[in-house]
PDB file of N, CA and C in Angstrom:
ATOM      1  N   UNK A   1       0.834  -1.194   0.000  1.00  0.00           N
ATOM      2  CA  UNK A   1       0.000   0.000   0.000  1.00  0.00           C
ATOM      3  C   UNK A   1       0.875   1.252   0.000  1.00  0.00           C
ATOM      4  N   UNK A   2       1.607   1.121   0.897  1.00  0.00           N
ATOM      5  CA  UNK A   2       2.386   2.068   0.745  1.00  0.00           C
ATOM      6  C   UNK A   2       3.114   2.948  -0.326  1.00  0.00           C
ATOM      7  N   UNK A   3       3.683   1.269  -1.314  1.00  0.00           N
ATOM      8  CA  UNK A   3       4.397   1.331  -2.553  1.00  0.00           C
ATOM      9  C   UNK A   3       3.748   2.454  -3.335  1.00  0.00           C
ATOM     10  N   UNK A   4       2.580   1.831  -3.122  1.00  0.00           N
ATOM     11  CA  UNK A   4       1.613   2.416  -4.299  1.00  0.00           C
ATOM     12  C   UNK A   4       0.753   3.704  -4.086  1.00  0.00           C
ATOM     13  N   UNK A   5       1.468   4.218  -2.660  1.00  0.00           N
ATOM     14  CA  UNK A   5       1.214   6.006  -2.387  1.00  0.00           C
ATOM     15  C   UNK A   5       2.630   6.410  -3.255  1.00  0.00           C
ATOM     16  N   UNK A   6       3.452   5.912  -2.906  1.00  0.00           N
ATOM     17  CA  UNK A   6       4.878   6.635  -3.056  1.00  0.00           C
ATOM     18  C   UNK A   6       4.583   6.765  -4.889  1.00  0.00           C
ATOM     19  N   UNK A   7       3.747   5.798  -5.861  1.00  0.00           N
ATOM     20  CA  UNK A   7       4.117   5.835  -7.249  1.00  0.00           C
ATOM     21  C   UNK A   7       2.837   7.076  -7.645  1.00  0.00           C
ATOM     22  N   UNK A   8       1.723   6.849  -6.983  1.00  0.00           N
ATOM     23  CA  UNK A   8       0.489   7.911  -6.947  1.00  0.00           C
ATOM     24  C   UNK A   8       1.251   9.582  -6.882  1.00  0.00           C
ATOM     25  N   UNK A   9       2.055   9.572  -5.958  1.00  0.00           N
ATOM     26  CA  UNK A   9       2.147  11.031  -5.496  1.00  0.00           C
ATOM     27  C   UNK A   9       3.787  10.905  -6.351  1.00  0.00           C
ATOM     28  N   UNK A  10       4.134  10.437  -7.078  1.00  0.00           N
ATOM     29  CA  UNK A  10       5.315  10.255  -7.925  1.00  0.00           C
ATOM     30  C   UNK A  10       4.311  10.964  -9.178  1.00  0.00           C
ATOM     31  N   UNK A  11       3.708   9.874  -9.868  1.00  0.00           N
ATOM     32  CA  UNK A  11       2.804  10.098 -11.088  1.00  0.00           C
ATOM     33  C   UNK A  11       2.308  11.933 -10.878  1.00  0.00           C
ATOM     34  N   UNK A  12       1.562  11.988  -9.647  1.00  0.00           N
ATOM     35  CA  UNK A  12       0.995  13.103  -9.367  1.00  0.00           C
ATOM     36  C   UNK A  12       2.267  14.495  -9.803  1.00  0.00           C
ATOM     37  N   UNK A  13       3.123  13.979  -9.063  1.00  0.00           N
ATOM     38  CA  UNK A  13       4.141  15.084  -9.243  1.00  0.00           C
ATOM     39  C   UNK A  13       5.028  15.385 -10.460  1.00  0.00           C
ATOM     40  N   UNK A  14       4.927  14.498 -11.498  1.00  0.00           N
ATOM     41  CA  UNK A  14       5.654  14.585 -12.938  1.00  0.00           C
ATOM     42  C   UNK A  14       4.282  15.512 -13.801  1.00  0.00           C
ATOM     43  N   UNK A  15       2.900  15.101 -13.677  1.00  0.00           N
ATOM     44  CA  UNK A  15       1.680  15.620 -13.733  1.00  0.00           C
ATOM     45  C   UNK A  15       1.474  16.897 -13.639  1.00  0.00           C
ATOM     46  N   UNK A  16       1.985  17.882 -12.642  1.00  0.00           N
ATOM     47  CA  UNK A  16       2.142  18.967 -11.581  1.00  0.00           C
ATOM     48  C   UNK A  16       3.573  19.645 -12.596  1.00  0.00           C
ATOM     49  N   UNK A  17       4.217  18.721 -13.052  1.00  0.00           N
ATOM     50  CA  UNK A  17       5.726  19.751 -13.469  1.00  0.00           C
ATOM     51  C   UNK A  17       5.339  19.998 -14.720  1.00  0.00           C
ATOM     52  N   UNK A  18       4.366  18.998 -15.609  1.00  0.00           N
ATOM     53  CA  UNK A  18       4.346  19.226 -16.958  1.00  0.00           C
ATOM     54  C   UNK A  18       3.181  19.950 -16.900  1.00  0.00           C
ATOM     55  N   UNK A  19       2.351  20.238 -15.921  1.00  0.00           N
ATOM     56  CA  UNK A  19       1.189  21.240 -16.526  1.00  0.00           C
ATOM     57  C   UNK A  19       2.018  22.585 -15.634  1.00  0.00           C
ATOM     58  N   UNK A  20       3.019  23.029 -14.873  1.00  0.00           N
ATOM     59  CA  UNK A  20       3.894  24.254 -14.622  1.00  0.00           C
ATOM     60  C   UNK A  20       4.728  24.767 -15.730  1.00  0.00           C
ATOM     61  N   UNK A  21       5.586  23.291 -16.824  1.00  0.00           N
ATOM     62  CA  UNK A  21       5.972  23.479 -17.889  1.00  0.00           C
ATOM     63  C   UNK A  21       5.207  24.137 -19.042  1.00  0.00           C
ATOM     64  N   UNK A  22       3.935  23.624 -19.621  1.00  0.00           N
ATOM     65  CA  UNK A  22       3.081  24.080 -20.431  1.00  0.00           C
ATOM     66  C   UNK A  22       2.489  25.276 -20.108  1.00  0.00           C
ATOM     67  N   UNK A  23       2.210  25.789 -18.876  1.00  0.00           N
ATOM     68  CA  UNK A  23       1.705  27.182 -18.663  1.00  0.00           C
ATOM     69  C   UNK A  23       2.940  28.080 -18.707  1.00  0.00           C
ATOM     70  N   UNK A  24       3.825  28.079 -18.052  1.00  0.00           N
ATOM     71  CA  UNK A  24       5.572  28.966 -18.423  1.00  0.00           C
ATOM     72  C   UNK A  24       5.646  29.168 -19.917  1.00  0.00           C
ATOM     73  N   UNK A  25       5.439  28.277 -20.597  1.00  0.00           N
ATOM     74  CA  UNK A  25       5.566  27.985 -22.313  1.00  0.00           C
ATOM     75  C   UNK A  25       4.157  28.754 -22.933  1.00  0.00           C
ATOM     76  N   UNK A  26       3.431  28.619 -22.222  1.00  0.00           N
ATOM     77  CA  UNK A  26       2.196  29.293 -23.040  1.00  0.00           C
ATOM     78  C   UNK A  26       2.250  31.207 -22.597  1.00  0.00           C
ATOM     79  N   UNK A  27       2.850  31.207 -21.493  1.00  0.00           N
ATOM     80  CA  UNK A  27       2.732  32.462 -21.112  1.00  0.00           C
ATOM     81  C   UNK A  27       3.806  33.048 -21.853  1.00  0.00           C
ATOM     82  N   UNK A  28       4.878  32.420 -21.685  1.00  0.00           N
ATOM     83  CA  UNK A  28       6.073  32.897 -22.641  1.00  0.00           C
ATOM     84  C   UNK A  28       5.663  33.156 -24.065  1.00  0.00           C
ATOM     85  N   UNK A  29       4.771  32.233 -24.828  1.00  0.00           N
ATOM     86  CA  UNK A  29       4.646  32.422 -25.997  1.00  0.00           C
ATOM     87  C   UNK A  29       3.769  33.445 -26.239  1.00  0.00           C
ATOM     88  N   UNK A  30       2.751  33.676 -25.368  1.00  0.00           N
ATOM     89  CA  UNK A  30       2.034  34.920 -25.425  1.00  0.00           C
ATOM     90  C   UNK A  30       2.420  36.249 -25.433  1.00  0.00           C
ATOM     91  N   UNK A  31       3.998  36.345 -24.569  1.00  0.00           N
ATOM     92  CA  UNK A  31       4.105  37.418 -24.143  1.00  0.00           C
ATOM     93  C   UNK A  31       5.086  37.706 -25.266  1.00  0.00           C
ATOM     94  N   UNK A  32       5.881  37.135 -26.181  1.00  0.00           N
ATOM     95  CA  UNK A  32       6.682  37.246 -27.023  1.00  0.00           C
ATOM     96  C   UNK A  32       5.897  37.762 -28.143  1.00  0.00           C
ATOM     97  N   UNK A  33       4.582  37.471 -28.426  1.00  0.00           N
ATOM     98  CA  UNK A  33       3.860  37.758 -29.149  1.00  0.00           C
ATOM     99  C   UNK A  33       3.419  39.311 -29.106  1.00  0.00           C
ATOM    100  N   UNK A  34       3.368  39.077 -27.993  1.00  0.00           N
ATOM    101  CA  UNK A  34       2.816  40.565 -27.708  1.00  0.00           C
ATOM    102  C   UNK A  34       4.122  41.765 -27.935  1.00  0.00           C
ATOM    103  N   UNK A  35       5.359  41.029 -27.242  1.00  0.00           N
ATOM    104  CA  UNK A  35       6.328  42.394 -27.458  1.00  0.00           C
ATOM    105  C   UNK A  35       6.991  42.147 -28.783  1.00  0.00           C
ATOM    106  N   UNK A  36       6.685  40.993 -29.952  1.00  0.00           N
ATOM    107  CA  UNK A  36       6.556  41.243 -31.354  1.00  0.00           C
ATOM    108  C   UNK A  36       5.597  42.399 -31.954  1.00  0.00           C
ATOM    109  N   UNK A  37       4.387  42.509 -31.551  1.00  0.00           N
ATOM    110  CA  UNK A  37       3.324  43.552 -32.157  1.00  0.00           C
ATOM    111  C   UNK A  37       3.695  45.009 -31.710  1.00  0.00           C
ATOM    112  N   UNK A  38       4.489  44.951 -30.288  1.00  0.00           N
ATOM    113  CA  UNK A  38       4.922  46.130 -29.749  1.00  0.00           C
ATOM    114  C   UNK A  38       5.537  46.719 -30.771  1.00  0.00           C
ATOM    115  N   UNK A  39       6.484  46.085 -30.854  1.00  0.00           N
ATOM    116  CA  UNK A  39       8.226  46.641 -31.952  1.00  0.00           C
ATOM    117  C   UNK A  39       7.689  46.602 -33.017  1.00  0.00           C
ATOM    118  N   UNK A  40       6.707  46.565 -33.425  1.00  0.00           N
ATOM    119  CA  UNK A  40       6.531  46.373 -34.726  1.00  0.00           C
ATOM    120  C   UNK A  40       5.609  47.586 -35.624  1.00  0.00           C
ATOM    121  N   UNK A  41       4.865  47.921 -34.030  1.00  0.00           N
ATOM    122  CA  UNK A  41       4.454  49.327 -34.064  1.00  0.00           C
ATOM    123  C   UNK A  41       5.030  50.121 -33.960  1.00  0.00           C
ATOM    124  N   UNK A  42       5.555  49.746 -33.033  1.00  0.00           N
ATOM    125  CA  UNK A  42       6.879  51.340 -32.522  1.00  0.00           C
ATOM    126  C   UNK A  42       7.685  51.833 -34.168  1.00  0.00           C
ATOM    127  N   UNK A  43       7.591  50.376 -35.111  1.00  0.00           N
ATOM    128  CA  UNK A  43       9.009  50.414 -35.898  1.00  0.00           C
ATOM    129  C   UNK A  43       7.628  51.744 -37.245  1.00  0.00           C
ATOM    130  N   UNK A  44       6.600  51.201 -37.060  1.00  0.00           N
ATOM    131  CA  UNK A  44       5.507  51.888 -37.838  1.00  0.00           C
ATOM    132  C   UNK A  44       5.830  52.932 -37.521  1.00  0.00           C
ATOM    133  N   UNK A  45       5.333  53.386 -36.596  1.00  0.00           N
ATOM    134  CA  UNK A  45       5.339  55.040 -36.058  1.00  0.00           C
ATOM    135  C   UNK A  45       6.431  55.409 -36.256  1.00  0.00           C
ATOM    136  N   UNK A  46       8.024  55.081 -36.090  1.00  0.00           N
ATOM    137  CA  UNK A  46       8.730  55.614 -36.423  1.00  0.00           C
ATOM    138  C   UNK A  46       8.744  55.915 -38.168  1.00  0.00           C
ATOM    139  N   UNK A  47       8.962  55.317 -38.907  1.00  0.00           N
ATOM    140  CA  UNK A  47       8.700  55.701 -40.265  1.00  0.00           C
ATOM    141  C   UNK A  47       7.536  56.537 -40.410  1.00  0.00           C
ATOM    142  N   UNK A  48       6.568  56.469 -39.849  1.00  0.00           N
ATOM    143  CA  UNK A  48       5.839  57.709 -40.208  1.00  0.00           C
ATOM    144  C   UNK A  48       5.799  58.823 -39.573  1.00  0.00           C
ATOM    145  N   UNK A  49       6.872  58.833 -38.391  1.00  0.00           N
ATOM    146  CA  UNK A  49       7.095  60.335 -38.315  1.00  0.00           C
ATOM    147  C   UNK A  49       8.281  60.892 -39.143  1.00  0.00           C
ATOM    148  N   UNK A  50       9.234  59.521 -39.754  1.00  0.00           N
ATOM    149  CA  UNK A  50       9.923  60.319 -41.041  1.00  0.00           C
ATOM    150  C   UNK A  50       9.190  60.811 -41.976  1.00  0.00           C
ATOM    151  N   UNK A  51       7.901  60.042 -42.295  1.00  0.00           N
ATOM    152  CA  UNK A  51       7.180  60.698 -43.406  1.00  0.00           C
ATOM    153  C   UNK A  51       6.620  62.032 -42.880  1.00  0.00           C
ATOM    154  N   UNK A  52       6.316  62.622 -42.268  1.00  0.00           N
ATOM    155  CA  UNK A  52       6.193  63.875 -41.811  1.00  0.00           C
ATOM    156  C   UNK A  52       4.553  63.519 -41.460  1.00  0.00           C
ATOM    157  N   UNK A  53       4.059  62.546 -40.818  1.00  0.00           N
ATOM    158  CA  UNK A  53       2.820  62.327 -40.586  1.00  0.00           C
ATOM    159  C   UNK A  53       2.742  63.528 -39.027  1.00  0.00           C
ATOM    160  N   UNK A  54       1.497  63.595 -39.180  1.00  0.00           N
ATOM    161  CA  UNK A  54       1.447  64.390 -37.590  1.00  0.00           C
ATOM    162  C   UNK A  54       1.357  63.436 -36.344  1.00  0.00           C
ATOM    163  N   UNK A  55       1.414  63.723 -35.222  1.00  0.00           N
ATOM    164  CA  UNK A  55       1.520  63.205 -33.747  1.00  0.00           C
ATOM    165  C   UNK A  55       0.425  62.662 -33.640  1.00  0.00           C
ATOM    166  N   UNK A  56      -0.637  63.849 -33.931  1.00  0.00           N
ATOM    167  CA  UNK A  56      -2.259  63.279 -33.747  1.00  0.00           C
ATOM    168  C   UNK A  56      -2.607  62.081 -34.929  1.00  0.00           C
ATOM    169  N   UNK A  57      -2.296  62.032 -36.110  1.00  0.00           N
ATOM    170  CA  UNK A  57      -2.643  60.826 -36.920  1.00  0.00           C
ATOM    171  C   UNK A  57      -1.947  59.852 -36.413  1.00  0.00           C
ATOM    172  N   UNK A  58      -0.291  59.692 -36.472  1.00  0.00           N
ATOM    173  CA  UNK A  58       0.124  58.524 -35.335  1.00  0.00           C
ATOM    174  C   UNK A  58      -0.233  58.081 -34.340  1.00  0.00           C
ATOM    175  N   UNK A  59      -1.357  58.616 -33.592  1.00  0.00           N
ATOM    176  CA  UNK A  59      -1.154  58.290 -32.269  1.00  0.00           C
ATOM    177  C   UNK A  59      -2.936  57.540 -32.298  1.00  0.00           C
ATOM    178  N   UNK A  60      -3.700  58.188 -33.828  1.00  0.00           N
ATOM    179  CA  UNK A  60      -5.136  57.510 -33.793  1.00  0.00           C
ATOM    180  C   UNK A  60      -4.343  56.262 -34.870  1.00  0.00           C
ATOM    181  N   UNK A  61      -3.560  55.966 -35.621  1.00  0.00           N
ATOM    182  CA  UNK A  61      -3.449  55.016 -36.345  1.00  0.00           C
ATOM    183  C   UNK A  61      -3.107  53.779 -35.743  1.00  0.00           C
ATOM    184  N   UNK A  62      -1.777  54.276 -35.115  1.00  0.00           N
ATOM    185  CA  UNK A  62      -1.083  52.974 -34.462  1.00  0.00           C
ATOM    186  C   UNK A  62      -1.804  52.938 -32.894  1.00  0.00           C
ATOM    187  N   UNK A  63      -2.324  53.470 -31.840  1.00  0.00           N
ATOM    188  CA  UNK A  63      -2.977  53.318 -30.563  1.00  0.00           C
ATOM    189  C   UNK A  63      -1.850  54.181 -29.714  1.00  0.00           C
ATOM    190  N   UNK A  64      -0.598  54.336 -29.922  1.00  0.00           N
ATOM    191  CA  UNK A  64       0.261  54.868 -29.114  1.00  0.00           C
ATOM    192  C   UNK A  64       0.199  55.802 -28.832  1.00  0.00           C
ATOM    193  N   UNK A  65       0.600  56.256 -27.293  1.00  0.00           N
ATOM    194  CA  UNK A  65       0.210  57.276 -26.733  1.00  0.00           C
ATOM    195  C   UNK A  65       1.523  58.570 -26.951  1.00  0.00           C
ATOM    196  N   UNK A  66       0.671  59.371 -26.476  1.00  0.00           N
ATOM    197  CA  UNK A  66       2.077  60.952 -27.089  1.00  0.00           C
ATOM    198  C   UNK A  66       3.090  60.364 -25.979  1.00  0.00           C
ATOM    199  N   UNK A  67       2.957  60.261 -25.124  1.00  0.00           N
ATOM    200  CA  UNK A  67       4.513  59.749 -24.281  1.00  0.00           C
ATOM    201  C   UNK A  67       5.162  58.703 -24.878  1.00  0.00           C
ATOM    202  N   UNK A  68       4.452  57.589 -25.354  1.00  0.00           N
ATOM    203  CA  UNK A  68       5.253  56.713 -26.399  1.00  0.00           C
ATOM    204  C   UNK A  68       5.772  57.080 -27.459  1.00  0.00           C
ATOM    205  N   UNK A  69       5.307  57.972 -28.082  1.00  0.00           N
ATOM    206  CA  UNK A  69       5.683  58.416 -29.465  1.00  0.00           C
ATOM    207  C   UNK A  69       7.545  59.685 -29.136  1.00  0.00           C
ATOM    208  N   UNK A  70       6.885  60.330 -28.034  1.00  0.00           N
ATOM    209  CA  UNK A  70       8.542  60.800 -27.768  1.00  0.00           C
ATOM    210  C   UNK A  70       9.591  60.007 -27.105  1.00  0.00           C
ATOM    211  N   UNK A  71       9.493  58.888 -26.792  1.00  0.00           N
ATOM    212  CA  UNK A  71      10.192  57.339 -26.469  1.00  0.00           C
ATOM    213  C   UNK A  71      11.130  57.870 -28.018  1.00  0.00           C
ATOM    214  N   UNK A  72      10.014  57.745 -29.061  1.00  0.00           N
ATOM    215  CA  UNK A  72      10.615  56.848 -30.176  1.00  0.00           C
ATOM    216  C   UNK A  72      11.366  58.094 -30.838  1.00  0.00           C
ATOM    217  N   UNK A  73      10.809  59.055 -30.756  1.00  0.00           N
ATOM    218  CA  UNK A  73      11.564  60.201 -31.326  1.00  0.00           C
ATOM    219  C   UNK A  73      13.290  59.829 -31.649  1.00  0.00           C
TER     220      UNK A  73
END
C-alpha cells in the first residue's frame, strides 16, 4: 500500500511539473507575441514620423500614446 502512495504522489508530481511546464511555455509564448506587435508598431510610427505624418494621426493610427511616441523620437 504504501508502494503504491509513493508511485500515486510520484505520477501526481511529474503531472504537476508538466502542466507548470506548459503554462511557463504558453505564457512565454504569449508574451513574445505581444512584445513582437509592440516593436513592430513602434518600428511603424517611427517611419511615419519620417514621413512627416502628424503626432495626432500617429497616435489615432497605431494606438500609441504621445509619451510613447517621444520614447521613439
Amino acid at each position: 500500500a504504501r508502494e503504491r502512495r509513493l508511485a500515486e504522489l510520484r505520477l501526481k508530481y511529474i503531472m504537476d511539473q508538466k502542466a507548470v511546464e506548459e503554462y511557463g511555455y504558453d505564457n512565454g509564448y504569449d508574451k513574445g507575441i505581444e512584445e513582437g506587435k509592440s516593436q513592430r508598431t513602434q518600428e511603424i510610427a517611427k517611419e511615419m514620423l519620417k514621413q512627416k505624418y502628424t503626432i495626432e494621426e500617429i497616435m489615432s493610427i497605431t494606438g500609441l500614446s504621445k509619451e510613447e511616441l517621444e520614447k521613439i523620437k
